[in-house]
N, C-alpha and C. Protein backbone atom coordinates (compact mmCIF):
# COMPACT_ATOMS: atom_id res chain seq x y z
N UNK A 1 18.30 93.48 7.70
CA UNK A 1 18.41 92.11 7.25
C UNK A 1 17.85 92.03 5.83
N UNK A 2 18.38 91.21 5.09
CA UNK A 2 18.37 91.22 3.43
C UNK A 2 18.10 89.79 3.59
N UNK A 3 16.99 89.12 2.48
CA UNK A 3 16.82 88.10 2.04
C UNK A 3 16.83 88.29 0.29
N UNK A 4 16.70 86.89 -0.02
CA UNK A 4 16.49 87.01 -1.59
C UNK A 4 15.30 85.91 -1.85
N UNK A 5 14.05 86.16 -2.05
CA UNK A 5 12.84 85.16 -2.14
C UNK A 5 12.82 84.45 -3.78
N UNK A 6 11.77 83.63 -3.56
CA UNK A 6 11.54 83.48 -5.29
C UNK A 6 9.85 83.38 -5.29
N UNK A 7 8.97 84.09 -6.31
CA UNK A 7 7.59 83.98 -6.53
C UNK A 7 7.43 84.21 -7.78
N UNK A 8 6.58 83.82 -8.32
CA UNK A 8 6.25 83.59 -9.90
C UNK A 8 7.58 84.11 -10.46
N UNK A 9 7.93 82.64 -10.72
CA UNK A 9 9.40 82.39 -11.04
C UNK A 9 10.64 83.03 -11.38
N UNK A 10 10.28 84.32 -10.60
CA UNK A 10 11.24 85.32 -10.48
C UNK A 10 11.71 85.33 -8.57
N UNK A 11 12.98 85.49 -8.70
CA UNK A 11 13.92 85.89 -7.44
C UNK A 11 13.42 87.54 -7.08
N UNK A 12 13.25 88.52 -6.18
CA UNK A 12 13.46 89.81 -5.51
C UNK A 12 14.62 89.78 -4.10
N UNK A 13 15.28 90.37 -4.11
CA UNK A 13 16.27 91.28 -3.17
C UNK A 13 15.01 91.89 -2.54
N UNK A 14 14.68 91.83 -0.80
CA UNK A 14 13.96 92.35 -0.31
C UNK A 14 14.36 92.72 0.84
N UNK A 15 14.26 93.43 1.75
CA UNK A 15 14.28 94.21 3.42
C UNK A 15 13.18 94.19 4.10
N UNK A 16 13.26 94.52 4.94
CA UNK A 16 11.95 95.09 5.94
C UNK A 16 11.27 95.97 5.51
N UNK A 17 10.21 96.76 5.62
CA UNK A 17 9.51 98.00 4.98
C UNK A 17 10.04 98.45 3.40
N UNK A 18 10.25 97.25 2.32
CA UNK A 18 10.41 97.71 1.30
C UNK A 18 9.14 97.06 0.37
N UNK A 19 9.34 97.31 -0.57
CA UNK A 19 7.74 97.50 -1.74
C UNK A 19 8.10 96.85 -2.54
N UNK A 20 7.42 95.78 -3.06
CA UNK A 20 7.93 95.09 -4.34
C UNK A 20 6.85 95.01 -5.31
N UNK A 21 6.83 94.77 -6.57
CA UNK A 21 5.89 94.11 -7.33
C UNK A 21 6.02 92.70 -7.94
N UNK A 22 4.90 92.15 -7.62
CA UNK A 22 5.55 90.78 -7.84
C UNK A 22 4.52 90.11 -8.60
N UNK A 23 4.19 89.16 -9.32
CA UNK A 23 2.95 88.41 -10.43
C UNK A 23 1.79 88.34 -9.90
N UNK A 24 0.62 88.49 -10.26
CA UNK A 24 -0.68 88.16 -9.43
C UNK A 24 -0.58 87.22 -8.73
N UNK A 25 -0.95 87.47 -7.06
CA UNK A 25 -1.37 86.94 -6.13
C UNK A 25 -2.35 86.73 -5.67
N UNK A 26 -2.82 85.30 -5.23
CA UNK A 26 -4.35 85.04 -4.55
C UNK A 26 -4.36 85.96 -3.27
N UNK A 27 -5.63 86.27 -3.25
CA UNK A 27 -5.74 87.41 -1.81
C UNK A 27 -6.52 88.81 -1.91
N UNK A 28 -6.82 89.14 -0.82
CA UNK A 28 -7.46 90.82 -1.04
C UNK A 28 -6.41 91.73 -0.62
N UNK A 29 -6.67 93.13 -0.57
CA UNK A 29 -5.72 94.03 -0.19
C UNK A 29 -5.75 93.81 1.35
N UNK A 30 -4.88 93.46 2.08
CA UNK A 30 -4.73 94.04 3.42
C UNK A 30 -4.53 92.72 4.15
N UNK A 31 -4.10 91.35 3.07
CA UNK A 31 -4.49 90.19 3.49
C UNK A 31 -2.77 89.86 3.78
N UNK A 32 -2.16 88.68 4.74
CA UNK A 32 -1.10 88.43 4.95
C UNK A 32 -0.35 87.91 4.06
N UNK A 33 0.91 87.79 3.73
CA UNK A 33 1.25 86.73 2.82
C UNK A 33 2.44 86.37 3.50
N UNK A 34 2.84 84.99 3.21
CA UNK A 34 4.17 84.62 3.40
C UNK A 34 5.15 83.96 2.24
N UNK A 35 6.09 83.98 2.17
CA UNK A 35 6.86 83.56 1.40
C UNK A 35 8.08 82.86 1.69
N UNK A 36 7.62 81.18 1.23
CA UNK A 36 8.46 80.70 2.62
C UNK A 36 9.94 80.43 1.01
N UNK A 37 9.90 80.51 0.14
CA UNK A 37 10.78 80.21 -0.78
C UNK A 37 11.99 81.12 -0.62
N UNK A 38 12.33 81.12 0.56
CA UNK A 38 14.03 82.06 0.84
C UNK A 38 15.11 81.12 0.11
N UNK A 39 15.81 81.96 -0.63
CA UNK A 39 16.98 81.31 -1.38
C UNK A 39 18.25 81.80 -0.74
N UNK A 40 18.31 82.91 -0.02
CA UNK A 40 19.55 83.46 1.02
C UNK A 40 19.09 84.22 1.67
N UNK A 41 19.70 84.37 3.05
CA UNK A 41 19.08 85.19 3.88
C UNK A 41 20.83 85.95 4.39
N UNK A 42 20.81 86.95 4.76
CA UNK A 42 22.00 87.50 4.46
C UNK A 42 23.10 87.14 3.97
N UNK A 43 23.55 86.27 4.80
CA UNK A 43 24.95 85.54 3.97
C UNK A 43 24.75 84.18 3.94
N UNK A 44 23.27 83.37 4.58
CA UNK A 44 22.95 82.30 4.57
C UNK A 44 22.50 81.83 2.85
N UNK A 45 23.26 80.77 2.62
CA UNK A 45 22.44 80.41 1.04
C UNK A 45 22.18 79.02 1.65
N UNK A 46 21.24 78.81 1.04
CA UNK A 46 20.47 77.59 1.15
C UNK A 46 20.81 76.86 -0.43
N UNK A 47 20.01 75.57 -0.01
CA UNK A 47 20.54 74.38 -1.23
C UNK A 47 19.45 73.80 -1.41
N UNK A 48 18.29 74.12 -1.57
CA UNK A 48 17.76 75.15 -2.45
C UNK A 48 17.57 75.99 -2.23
N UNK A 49 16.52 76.09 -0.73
CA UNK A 49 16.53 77.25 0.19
C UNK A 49 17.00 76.94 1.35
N UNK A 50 16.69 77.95 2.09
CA UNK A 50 17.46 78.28 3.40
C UNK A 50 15.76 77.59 4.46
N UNK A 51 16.74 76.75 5.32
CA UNK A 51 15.75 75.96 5.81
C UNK A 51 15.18 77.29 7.26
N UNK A 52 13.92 76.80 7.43
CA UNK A 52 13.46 77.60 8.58
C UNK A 52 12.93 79.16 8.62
N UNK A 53 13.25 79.49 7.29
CA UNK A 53 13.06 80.88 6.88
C UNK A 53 12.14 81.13 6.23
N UNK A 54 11.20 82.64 6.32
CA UNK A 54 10.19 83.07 5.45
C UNK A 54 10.30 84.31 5.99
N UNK A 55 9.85 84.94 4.79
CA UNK A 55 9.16 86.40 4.80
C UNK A 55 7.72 86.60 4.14
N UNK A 56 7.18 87.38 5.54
CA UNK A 56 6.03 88.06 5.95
C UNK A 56 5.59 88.85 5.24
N UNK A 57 4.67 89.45 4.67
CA UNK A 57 4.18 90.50 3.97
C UNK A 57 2.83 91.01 4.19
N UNK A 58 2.41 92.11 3.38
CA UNK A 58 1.22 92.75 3.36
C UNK A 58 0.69 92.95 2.09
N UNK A 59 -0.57 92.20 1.54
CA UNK A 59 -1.07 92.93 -0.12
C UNK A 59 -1.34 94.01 0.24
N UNK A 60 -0.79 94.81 -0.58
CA UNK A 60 -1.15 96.37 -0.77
C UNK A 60 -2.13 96.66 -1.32
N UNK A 61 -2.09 96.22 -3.26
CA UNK A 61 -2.82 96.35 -3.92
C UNK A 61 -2.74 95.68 -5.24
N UNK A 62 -4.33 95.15 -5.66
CA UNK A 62 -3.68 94.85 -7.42
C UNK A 62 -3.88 95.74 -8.25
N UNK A 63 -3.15 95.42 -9.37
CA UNK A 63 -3.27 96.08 -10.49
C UNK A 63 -3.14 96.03 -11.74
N UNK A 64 -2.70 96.54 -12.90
CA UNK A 64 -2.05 96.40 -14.25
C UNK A 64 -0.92 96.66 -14.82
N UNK A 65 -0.27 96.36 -15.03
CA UNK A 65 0.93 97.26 -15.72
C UNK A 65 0.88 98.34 -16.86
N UNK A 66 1.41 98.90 -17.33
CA UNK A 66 1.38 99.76 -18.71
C UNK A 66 1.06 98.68 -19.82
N UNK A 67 0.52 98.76 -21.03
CA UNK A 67 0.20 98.22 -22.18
C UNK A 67 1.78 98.18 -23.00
N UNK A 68 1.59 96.78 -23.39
CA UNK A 68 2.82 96.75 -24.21
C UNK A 68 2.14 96.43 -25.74
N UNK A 69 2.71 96.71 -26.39
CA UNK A 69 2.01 96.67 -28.25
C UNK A 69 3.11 95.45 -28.69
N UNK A 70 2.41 94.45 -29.21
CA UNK A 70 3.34 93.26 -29.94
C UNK A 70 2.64 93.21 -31.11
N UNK A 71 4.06 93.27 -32.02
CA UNK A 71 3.35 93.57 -33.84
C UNK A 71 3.86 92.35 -34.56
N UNK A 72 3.10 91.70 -34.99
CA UNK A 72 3.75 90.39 -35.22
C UNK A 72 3.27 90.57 -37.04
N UNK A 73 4.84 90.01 -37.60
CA UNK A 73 4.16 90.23 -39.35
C UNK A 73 5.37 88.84 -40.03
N UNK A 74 5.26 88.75 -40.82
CA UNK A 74 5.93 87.85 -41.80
C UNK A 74 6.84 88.84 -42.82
N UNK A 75 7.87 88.91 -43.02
CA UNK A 75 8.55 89.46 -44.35
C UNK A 75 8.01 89.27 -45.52
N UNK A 76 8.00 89.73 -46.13
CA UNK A 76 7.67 90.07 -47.57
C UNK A 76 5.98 89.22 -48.41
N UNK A 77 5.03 89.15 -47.13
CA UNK A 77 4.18 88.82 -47.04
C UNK A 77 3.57 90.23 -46.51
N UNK A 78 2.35 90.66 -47.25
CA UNK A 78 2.02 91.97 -46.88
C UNK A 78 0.76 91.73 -45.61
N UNK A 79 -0.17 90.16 -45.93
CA UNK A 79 -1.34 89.86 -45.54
C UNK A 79 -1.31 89.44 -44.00
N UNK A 80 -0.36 89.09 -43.78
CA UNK A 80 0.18 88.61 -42.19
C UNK A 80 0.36 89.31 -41.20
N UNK A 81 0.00 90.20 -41.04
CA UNK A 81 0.31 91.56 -40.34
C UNK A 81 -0.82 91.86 -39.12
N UNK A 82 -0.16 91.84 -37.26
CA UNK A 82 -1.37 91.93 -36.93
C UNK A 82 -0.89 92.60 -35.87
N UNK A 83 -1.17 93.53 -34.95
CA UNK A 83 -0.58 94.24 -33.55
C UNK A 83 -1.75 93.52 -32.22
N UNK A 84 -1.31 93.22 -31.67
CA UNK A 84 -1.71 92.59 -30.38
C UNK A 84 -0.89 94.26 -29.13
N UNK A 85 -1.92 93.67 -27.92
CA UNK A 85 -1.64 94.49 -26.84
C UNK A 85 -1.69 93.34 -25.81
N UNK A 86 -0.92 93.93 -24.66
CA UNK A 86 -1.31 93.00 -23.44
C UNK A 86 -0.68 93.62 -22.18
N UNK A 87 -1.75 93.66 -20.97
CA UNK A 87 -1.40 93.72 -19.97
C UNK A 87 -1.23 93.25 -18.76
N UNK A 88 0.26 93.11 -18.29
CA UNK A 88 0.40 92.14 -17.03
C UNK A 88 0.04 92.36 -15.76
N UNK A 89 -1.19 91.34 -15.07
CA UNK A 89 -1.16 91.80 -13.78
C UNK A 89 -0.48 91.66 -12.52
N UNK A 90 -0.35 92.56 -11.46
CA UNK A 90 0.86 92.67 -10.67
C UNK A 90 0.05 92.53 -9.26
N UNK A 91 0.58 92.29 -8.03
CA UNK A 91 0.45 92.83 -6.71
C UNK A 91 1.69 93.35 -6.06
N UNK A 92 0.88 94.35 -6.07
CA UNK A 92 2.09 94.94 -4.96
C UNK A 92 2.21 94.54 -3.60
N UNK A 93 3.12 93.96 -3.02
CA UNK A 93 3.48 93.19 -1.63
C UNK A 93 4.09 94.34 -0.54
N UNK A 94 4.17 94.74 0.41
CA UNK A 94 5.20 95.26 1.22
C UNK A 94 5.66 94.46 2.39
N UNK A 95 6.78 94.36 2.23
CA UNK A 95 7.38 93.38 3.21
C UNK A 95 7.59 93.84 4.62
N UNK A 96 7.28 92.93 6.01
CA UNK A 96 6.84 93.31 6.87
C UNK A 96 8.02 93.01 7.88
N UNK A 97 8.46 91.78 8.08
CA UNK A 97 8.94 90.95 8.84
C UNK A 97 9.54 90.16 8.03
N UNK A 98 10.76 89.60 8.03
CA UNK A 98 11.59 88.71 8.29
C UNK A 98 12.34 87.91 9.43
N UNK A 99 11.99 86.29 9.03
CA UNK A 99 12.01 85.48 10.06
C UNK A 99 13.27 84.47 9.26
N UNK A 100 14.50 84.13 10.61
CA UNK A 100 15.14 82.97 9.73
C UNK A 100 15.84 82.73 10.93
């Protein structure tokens, strides 16, 4: 069974025993989560969502992503010139159960 959820304002394509990463989540590792924001559940689409439905999960773990470098400068201005870094934090979810 295939759903399609939405969490920090991104949609995932998810299954049973599959792994996602998804935006920082409140919670510890090993804590439940649900996600009642189903937008289709196999061939069910909902208007907005699909009524009666959620998927179950497990925090795995948090973490960081890789460092991204943002270089921000002005043209033909030499003095404006500055590189920023930043890293996004993630939880990893594994999905447990689906209910609909």
């Amino acid at each position: 069974m295939n759903a399609v959820i939405k969490t920090g304002g991104k949609q995932y394509l998810v299954s049973e025993g599959s792994v996602i990463f998804v935006e920082k989540l409140d919670g510890n590792e090993g804590d439940k989560i649900v996600f009642n924001e189903v937008l289709m559940l196999d061939s069910k689409i909902g208007n907005p969502y699909v009524e009666k439905a959620n998927v179950e999960g497990v925090i795995v773990k948090h973490g960081k992503q890789k460092k991204i470098r943002v270089f921000k400068y002005k043209s033909k201005d030499r003095s404006n010139r500055r590189t920023l870094g930043h890293r996004q934090p993630y939880t990893k979810v594994e999905i447990k159960k689906i209910n609909g």
